[in-house]
Protein backbone atom coordinates (compact mmCIF):
# COMPACT_ATOMS: atom_id res chain seq x y z
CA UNK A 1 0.00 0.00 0.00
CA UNK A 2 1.37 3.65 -0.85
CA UNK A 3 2.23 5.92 1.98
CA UNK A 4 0.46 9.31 1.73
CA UNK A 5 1.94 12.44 3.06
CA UNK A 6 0.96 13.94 6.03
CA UNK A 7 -0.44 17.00 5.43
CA UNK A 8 0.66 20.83 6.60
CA UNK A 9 -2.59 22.37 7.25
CA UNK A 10 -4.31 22.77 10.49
CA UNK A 11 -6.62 20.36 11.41
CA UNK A 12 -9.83 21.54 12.95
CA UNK A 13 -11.82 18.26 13.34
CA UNK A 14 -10.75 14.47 14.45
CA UNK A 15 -11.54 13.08 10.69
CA UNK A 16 -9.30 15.66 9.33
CA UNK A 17 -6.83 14.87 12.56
CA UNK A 18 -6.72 11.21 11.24
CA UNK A 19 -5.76 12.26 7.78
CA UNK A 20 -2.38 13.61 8.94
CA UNK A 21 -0.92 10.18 9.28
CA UNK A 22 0.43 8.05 6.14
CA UNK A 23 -2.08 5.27 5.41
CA UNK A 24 0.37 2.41 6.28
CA UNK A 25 2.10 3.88 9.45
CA UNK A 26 1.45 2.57 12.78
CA UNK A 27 -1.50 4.79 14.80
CA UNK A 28 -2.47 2.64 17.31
CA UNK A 29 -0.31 0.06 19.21
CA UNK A 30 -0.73 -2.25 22.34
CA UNK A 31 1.47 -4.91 23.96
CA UNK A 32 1.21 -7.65 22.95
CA UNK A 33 -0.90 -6.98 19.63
CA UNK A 34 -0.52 -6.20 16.02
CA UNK A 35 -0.30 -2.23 15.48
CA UNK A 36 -3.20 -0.75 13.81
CA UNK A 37 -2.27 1.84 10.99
CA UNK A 38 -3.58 5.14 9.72
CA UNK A 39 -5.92 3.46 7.04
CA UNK A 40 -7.35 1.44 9.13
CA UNK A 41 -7.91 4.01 12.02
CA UNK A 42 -10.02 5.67 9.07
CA UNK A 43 -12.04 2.55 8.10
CA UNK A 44 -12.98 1.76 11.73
CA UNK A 45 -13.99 5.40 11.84
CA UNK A 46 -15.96 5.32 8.72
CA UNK A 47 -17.78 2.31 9.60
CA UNK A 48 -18.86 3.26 13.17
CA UNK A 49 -19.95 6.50 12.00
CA UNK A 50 -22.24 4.87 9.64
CA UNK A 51 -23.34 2.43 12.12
CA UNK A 52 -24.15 5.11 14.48
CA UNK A 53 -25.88 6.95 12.22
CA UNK A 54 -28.20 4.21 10.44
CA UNK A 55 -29.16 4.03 14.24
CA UNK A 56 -30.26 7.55 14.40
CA UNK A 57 -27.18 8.98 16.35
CA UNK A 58 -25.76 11.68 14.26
CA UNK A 59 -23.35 15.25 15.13
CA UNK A 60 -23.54 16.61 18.71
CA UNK A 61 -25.42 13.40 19.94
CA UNK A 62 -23.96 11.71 23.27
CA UNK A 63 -22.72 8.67 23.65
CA UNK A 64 -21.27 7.06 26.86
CA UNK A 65 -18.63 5.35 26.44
CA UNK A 66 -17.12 2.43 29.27
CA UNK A 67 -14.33 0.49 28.68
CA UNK A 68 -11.55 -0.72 29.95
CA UNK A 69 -8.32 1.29 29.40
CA UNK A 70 -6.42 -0.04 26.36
CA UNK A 71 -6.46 0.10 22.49
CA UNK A 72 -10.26 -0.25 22.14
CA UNK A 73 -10.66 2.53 24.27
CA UNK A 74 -8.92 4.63 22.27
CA UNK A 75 -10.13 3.95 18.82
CA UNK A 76 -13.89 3.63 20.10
CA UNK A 77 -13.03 7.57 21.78
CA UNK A 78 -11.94 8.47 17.99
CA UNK A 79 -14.57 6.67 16.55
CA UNK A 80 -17.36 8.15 18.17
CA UNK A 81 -15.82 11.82 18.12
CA UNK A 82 -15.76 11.77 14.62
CA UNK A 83 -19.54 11.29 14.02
CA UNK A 84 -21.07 12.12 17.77
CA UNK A 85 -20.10 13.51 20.97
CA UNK A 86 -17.42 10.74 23.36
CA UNK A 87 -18.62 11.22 26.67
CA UNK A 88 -15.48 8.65 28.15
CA UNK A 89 -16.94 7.76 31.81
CA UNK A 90 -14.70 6.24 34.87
CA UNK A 91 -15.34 2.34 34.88
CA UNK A 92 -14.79 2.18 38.70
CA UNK A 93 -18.17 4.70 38.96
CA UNK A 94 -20.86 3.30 41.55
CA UNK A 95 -24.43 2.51 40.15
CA UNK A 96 -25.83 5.67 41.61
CA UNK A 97 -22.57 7.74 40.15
CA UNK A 98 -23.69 6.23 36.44
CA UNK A 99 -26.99 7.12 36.55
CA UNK A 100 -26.36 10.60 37.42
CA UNK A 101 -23.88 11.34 34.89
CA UNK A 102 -25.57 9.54 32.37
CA UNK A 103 -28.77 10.93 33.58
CA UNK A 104 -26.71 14.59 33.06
CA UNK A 105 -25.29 14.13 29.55
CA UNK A 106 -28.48 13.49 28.13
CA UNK A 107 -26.68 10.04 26.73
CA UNK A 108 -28.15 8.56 23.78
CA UNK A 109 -26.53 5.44 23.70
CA UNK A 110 -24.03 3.27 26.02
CA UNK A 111 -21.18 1.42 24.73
CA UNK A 112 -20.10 -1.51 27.05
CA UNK A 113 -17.72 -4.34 25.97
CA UNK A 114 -19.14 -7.80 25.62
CA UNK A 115 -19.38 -9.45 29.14
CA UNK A 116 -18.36 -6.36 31.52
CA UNK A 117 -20.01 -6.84 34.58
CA UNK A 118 -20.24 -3.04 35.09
CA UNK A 119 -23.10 -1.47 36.88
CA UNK A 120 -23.43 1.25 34.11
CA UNK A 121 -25.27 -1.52 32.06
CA UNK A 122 -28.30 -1.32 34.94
CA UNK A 123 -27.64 2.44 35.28
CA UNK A 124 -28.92 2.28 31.51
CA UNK A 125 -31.09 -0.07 31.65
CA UNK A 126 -33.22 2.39 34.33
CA UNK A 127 -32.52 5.23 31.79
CA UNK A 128 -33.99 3.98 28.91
CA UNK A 129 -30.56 4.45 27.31
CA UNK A 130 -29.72 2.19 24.10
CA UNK A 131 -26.09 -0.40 25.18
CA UNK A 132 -24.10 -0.79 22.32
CA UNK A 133 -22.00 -4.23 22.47
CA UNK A 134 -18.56 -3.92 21.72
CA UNK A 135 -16.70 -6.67 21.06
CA UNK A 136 -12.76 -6.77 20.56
CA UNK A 137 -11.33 -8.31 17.68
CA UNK A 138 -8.03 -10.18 18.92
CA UNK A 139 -6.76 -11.67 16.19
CA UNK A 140 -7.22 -8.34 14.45
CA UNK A 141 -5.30 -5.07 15.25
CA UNK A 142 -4.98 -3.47 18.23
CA UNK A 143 -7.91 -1.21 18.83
CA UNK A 144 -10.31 -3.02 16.31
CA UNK A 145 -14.16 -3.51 17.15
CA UNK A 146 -17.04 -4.66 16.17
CA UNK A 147 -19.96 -3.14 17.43
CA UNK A 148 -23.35 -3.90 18.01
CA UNK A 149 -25.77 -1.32 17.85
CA UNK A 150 -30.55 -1.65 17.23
CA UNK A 151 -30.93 0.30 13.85
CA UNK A 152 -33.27 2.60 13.74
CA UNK A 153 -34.49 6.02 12.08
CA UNK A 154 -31.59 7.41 9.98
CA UNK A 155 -29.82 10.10 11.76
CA UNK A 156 -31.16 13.74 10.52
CA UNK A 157 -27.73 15.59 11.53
CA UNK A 158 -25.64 12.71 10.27
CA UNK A 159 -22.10 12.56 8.66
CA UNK A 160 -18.76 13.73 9.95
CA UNK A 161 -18.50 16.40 12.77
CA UNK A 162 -17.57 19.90 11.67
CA UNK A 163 -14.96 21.95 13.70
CA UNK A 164 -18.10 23.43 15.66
CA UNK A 165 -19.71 20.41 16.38
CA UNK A 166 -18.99 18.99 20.31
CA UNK A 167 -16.36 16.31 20.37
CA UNK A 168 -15.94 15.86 23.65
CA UNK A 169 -17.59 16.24 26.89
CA UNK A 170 -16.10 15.61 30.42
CA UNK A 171 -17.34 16.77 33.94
CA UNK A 172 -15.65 18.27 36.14
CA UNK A 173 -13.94 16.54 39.41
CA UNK A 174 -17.12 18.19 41.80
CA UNK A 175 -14.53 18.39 44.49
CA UNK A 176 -16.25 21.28 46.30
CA UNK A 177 -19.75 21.35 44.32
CA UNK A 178 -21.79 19.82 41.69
CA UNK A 179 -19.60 18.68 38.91
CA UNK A 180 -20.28 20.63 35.68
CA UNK A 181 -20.31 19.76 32.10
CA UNK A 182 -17.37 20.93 29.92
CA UNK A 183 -18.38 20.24 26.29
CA UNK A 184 -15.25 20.56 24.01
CA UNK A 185 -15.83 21.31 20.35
CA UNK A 186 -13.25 19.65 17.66
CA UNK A 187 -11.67 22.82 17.16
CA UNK A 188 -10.78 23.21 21.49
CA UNK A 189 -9.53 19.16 21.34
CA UNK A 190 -7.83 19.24 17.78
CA UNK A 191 -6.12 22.96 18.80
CA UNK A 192 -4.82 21.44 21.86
CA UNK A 193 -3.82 18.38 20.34
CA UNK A 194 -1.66 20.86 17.61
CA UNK A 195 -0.23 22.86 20.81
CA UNK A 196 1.18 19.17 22.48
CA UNK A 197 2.54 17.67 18.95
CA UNK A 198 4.26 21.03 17.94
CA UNK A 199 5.32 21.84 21.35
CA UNK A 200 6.90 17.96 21.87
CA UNK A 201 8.07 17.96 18.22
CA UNK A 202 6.50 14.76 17.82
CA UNK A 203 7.14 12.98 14.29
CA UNK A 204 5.90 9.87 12.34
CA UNK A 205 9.27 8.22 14.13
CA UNK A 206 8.04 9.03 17.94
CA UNK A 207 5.89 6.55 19.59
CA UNK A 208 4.07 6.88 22.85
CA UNK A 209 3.64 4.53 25.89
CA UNK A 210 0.15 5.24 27.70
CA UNK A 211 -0.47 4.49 30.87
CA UNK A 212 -2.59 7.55 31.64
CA UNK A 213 -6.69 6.67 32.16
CA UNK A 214 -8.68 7.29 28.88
CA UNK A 215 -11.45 8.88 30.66
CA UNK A 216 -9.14 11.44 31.47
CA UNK A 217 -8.53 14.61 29.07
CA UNK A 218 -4.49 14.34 29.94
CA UNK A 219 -4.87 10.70 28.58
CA UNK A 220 -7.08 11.32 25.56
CA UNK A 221 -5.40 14.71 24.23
CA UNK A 222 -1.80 14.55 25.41
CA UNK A 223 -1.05 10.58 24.85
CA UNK A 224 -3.52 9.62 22.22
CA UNK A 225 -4.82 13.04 19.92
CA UNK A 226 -1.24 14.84 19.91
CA UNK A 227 0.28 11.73 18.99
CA UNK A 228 -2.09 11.34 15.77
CA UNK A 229 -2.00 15.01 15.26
CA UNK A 230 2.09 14.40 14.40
CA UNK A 231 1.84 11.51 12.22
CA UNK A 232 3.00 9.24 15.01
CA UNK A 233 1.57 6.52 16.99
CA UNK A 234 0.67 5.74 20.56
CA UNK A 235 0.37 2.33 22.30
CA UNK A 236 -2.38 2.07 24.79
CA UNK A 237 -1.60 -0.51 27.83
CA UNK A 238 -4.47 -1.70 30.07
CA UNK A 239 -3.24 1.17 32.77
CA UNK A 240 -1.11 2.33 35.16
CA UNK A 241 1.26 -0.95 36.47
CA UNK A 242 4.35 -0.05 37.83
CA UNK A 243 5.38 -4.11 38.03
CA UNK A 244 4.62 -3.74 34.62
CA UNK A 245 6.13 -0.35 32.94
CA UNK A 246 9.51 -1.58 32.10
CA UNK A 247 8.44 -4.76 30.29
CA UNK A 248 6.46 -2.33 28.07
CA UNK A 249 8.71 -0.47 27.75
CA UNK A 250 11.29 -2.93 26.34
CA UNK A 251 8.80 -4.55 24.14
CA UNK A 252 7.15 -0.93 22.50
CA UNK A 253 10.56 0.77 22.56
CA UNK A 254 8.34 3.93 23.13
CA UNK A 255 10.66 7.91 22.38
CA UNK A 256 7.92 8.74 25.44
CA UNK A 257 5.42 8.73 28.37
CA UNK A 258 3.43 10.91 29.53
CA UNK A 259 1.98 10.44 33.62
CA UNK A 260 1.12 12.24 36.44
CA UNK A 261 3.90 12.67 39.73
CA UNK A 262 2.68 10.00 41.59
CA UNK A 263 3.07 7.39 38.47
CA UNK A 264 6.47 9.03 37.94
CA UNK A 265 7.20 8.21 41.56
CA UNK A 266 6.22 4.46 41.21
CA UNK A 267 8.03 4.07 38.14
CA UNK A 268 11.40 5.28 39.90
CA UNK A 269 10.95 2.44 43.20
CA UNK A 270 11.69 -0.13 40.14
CA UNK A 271 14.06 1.75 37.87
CA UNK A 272 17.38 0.47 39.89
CA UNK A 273 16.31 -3.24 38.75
CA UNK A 274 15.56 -2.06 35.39
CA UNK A 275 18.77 -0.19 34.53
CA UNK A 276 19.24 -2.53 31.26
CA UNK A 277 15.69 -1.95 29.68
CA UNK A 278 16.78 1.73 30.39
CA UNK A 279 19.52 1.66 28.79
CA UNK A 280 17.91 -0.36 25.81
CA UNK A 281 15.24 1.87 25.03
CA UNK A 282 16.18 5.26 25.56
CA UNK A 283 13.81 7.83 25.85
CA UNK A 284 13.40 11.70 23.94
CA UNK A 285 11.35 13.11 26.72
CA UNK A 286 9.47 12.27 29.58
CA UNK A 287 6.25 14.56 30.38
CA UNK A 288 4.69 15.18 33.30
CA UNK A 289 1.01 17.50 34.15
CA UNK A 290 -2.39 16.99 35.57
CA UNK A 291 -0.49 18.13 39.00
CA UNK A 292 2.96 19.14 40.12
CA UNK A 293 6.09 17.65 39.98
CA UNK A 294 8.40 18.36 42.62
CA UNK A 295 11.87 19.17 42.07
CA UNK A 296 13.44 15.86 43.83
CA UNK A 297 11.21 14.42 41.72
CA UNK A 298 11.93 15.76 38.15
CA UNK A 299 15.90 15.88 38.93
CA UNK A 300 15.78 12.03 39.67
CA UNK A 301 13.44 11.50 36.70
CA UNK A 302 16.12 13.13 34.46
CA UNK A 303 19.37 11.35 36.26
CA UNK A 304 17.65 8.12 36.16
CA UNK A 305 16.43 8.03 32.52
CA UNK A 306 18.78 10.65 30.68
CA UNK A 307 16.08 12.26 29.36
CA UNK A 308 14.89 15.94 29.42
CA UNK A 309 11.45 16.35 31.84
CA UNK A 310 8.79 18.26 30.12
CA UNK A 311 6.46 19.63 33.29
CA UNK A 312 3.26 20.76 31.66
CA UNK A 313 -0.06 22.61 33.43
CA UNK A 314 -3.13 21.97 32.11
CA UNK A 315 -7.04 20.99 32.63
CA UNK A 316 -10.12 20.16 31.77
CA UNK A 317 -11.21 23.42 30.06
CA UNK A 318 -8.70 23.82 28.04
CA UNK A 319 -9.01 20.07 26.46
CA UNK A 320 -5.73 20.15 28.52
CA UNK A 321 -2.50 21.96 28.09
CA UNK A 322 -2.00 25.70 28.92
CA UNK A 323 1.72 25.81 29.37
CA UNK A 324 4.56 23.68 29.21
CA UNK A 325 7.77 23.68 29.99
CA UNK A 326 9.71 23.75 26.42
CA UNK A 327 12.44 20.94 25.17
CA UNK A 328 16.28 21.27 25.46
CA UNK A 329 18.12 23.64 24.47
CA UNK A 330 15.62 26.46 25.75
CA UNK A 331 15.42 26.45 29.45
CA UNK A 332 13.46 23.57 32.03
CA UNK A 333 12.75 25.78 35.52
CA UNK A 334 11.95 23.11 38.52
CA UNK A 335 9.70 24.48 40.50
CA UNK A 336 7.74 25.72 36.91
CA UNK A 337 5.25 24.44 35.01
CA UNK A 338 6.81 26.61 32.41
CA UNK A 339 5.73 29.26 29.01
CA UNK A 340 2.39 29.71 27.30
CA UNK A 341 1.94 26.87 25.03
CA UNK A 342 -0.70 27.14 23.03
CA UNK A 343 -3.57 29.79 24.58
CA UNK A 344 -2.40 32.97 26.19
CA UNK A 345 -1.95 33.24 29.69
CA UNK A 346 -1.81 35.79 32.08
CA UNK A 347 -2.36 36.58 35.45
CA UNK A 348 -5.43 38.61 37.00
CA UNK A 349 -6.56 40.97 39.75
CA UNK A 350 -9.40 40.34 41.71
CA UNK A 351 -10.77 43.69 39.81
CA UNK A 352 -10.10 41.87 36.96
CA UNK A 353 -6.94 43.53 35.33
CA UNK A 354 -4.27 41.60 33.85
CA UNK A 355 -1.02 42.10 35.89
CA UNK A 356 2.84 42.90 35.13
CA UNK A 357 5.51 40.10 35.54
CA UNK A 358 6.25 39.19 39.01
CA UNK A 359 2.56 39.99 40.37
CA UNK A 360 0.55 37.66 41.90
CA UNK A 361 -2.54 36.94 41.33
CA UNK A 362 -5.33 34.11 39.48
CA UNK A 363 -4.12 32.19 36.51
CA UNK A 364 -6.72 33.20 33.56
CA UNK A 365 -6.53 31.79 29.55
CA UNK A 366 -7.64 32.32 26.38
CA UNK A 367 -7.44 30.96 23.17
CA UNK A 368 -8.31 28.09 20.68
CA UNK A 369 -7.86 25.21 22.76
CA UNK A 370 -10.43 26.81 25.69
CA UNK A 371 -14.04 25.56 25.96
CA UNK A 372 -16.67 28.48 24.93
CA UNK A 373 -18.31 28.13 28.42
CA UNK A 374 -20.04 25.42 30.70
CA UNK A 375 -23.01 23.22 29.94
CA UNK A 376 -26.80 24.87 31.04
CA UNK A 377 -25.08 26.68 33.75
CA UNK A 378 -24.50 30.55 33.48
CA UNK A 379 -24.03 31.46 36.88
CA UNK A 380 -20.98 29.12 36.67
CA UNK A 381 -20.10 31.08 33.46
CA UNK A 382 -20.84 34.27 34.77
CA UNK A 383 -17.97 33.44 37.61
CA UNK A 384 -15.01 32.12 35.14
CA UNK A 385 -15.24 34.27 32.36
CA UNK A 386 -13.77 38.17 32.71
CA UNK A 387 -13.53 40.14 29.64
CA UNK A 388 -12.83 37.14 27.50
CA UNK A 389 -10.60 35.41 29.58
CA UNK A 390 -11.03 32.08 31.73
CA UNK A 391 -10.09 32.05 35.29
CA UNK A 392 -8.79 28.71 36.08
CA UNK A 393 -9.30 29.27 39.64
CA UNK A 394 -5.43 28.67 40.00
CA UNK A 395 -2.66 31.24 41.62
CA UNK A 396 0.90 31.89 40.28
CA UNK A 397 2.90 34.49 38.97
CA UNK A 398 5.03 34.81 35.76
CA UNK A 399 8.35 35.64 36.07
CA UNK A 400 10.33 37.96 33.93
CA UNK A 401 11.51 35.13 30.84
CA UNK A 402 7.47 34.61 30.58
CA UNK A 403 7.73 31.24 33.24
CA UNK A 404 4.87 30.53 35.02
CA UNK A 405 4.76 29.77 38.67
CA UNK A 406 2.31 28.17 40.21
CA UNK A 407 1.42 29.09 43.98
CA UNK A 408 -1.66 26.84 44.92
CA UNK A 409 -5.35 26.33 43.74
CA UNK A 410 -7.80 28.96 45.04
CA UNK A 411 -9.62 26.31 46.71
CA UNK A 412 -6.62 24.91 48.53
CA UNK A 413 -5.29 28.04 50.32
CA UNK A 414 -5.11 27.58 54.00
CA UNK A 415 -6.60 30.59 56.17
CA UNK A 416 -5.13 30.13 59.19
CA UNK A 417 -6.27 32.93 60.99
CA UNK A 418 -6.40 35.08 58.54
CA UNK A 419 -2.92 33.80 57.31
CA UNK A 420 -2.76 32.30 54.28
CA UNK A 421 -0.90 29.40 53.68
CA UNK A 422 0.04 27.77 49.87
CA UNK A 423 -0.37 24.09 50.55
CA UNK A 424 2.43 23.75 47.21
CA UNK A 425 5.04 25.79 49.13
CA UNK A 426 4.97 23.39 52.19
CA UNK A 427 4.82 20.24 49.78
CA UNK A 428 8.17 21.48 47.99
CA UNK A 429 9.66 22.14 51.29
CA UNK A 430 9.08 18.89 53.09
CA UNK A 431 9.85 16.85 49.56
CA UNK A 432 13.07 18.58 50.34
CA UNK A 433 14.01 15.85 52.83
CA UNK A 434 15.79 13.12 52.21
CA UNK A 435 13.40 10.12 53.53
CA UNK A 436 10.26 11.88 52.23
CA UNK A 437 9.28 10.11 49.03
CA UNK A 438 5.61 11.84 48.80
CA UNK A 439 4.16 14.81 50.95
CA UNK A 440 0.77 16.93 50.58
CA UNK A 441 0.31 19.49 52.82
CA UNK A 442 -3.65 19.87 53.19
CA UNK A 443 -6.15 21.87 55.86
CA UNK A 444 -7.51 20.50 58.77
CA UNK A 445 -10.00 22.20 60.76
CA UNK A 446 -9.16 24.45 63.89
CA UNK A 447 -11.44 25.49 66.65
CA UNK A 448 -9.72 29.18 67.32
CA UNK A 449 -7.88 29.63 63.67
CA UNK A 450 -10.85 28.20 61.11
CA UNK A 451 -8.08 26.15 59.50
CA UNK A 452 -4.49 24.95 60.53
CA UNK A 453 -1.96 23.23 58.22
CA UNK A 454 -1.32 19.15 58.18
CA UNK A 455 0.49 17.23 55.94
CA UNK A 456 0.32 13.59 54.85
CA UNK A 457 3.65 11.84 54.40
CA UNK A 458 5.15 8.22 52.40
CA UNK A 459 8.65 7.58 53.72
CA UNK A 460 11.20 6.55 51.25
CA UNK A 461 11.65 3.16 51.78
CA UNK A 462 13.86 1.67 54.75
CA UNK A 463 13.85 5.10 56.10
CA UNK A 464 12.44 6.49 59.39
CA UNK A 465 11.54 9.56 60.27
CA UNK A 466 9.61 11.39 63.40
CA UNK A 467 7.07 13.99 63.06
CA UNK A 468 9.13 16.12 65.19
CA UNK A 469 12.29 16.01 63.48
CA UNK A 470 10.25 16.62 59.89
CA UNK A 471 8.76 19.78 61.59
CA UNK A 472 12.47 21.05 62.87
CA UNK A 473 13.50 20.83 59.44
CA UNK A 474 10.26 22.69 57.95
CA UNK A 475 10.45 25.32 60.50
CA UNK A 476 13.95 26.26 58.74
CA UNK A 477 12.49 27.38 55.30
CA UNK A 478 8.97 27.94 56.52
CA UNK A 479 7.46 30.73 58.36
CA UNK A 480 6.25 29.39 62.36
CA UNK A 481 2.46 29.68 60.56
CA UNK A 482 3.31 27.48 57.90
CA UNK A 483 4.81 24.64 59.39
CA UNK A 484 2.45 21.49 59.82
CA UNK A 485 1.10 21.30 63.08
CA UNK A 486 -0.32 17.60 62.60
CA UNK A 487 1.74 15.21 60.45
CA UNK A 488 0.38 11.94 59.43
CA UNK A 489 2.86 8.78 57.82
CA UNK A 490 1.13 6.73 55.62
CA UNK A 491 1.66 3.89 53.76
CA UNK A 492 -0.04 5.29 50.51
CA UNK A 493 -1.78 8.72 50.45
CA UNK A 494 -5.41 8.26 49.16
CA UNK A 495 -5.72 9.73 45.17
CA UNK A 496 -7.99 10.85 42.40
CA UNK A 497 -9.71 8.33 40.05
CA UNK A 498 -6.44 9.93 37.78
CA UNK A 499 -3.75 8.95 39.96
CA UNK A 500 -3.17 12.41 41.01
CA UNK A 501 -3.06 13.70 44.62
CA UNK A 502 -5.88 15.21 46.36
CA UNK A 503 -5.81 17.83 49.23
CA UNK A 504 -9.60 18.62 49.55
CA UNK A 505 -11.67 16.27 51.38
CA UNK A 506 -8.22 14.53 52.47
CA UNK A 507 -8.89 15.46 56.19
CA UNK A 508 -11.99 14.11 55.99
CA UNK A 509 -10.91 11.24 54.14
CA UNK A 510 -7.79 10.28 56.90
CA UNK A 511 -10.74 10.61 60.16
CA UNK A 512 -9.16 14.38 61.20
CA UNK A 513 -12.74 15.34 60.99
């Protein structure tokens, strides 16, 4: 079969995405399966689409979509983007959590693989919403499907998705309130997936080892999208396994990864006994968002792999990245989550005025990549939109070079006693010691103060540690008010459905409440 040549224009939907790659080059890998190329990405496409729309699912309809992480995932993500809206759902959801989202979306159909005992199925089933079967074709490759759907009406808004159309919707976490709907049209996704490619330099040659979640926007944009987006290809493993990461590794010889700290943290317990898979496969880059990476963290990252450590910042509103540190041989600032890549970012007054370099105040973006507003909810809107520009309910300040700092989420700030108190700047400090492997600083509550500061704590392992002696060695970079007045060792610190690290709720979660 010919090779075609990727194209140079923009893409501004997932169909036109898909046409960047050359027909016979790998798009979608897995372990332990044959690869699935570019032209048959686009037949898979094709024929869901149809399917979907011979049902009477056409453009800007919702489908759910539950499956387990891996290649199917992926291409059924794609798949259903192209023709519909993916509405990608956690598979470790309660029955009551399924209803209510599906309830939310307005879902018009389910997909569930063949035999999944999931309790979304009865969720549906109580909706009235239409399960699609999916069943994986194993002796086919990775990521192929067969699906099967009730025909029905013909779709009236059938056909492929224009770069208006929604592509993507995702809730929000619904830490503090009721989650909201971000709906993500295939210009936000396909402009963020342009930013990530162009920013990494990613080429038909680079291939990509996922272990992110692909319910997850960092998973879905940054592993799987960008990597299409440059021609390349991306191999989708079942999910994060730490016992499991270097045999990948050696047998996709990926150029990257792209995880959250605490996977970055796991993979480094086991690099010592993997030193010659290291060496074997040698990696471009290494990239690390979705929260921060502490210094001891990225500096062993980079010794132990030889590889440059790409900290990104991004979310859920802005189909994922906002800035990013850039490659070697421009500048990587620990402790910074790095330059505008992609939208424009500033940083904003509580009035509302975008301040000078070296001024604090709440991260706000703007720009392709950034959803045009939350779903049936304008008080919501009416709070992160000022003059055109999305606060992301984040605080930093950017430096003189354009380097973004960040200081703590809105929501996390500690007011102890009217003092407030970045939970980040007590993490970095107490990560500073040598037998602390993991620390988040969170609030607990105070009968005098309103809040006071505690911090959870994993030891390195074989070391031991008091909570006196880690609050001597605090109280030398820290401010009295600052230093953790309750410290808690733990085995493993409870985390996100993402793998990422959660302060709010975390007292309640560890009985301080």
């Amino acid at each position: 079969m010919a090779s075609t040549m990727a194209p140079t224009a923009d893409a501004t939907t997932v169909t036109e995405l898909l046409s960047r790659g050359a027909t016979d080059a790998t798009a979608i890998a897995a372990p332990d399966r044959a690869p699935l190329d570019f032209g048959g990405l686009n037949r898979l496409v094709d024929n869901t689409v149809a399917a979907f729309n011979a049902a009477g699912i056409g453009r800007n309809d919702r489908v759910g979509i539950v499956l387990p992480n891996g290649p199917e995932m992926a291409t059924a993500f794609i798949a259903v983007a192209a023709g519909a809206t993916a509405a990608p759902l956690n598979p470790a959801y309660r029955a009551d959590e399924f209803e209510f989202y599906l309830s939310d979306l307005g879902a018009k159909a389910l997909i569930l693989q063949v035999g999944d005992d999931t309790p979304a199925r009865a969720a549906a089933d109580k909706l009235g919403i239409p399960i699609v079967a999916l069943t994986p074709q194993m002796d086919e490759p990775a990521g192929t499907f067969e699906l099967a759907i009730d025909g029905g009406a013909p779709a009236t808004n059938g056909g492929k998705a224009q770069d208006s159309d929604i592509a993507l919707v995702l809730h929000t976490s619904g830490t503090t309130s009721r989650p909201k709907i971000v709906p993500l049209s295939h210009r936000n996704v396909c402009a963020s997936a342009r930013n990530i490619s162009g920013w990494l330099e990613l080429e038909p040659k680079d291939h990509c080892l996922n272990i992110m979640p692909l319910f997850h926007i960092h998973g879905l944009i940054a592993a799987v999208l960008s990597s299409l987006y440059g021609g390349a290809s991306v191999s989708c493993t079942p999910g994060f396994n730490a016992l499991r990461f270097f045999k990948w590794m050696d047998a996709e010889k990926p150029t990257w990864y792209t995880a959250v700290p605490t996977m970055h943290q796991a993979i480094l317990t086991r690099a010592s006994r993997n030193t010659d898979v290291i060496e074997r496969n040698p990696l471009r880059l290494i990239r690390s968002s979705s929260s921060s990476l502490p210094a001891p963290v990225m500096e062993e990252l980079e010794k132990t792999f030889s590889a440059p450590i790409i900290e990104s910042y991004g979310m859920t509103e802005a189909a994922h990245q906002m800035a990013s540190n850039p490659l070697p041989p421009r500048d990587q600032k620990p402790g910074y989550v790095g330059i505008a890549a992609g939208p424009e970012v500033g940083i904003m007054s509580l009035d509302g005025n975008i301040l000078k370099a070296g001024d604090l105040g709440e991260i706000v973006i703007r720009g392709e990549n950034v959803t045009d507003g939350y779903e049936n909810n304008p008080d919501a809107n009416a709070g992160a939109f000022t003059n055109g520009w999305f606060r992301t309910g984040d605080q930093g300040i950017i430096d003189d070079e354009g380097y973004l700092r960040l200081t703590g989420c809105l929501k996390e700030i500690i007011n102890r006693g009217g003092e407030k108190v970045s939970p980040r700047e007590v993490d970095d400090v107490l990560m500073q010691h040598p037998a602390v492997a993991q620390a988040v600083a969170f609030a607990v509550k105070h009968d005098k103060l309103g809040e006071d500061v505690a911090a959870a704590i994993v030891l390195r392992e074989g070391e031991e540690l008091t909570d006196k002696e880690l609050r001597e060695f605090a109280a030398k970079q820290l401010a009295d008010f600052k230093v953790p007045r309750k410290v808690l060792f733990l085995e493993e610190i409870p985390k996100g459905a993402t793998g990422k690290l959660q302060r709010i709720g975390l007292a309640e979660k560890l009985g301080l409440e």
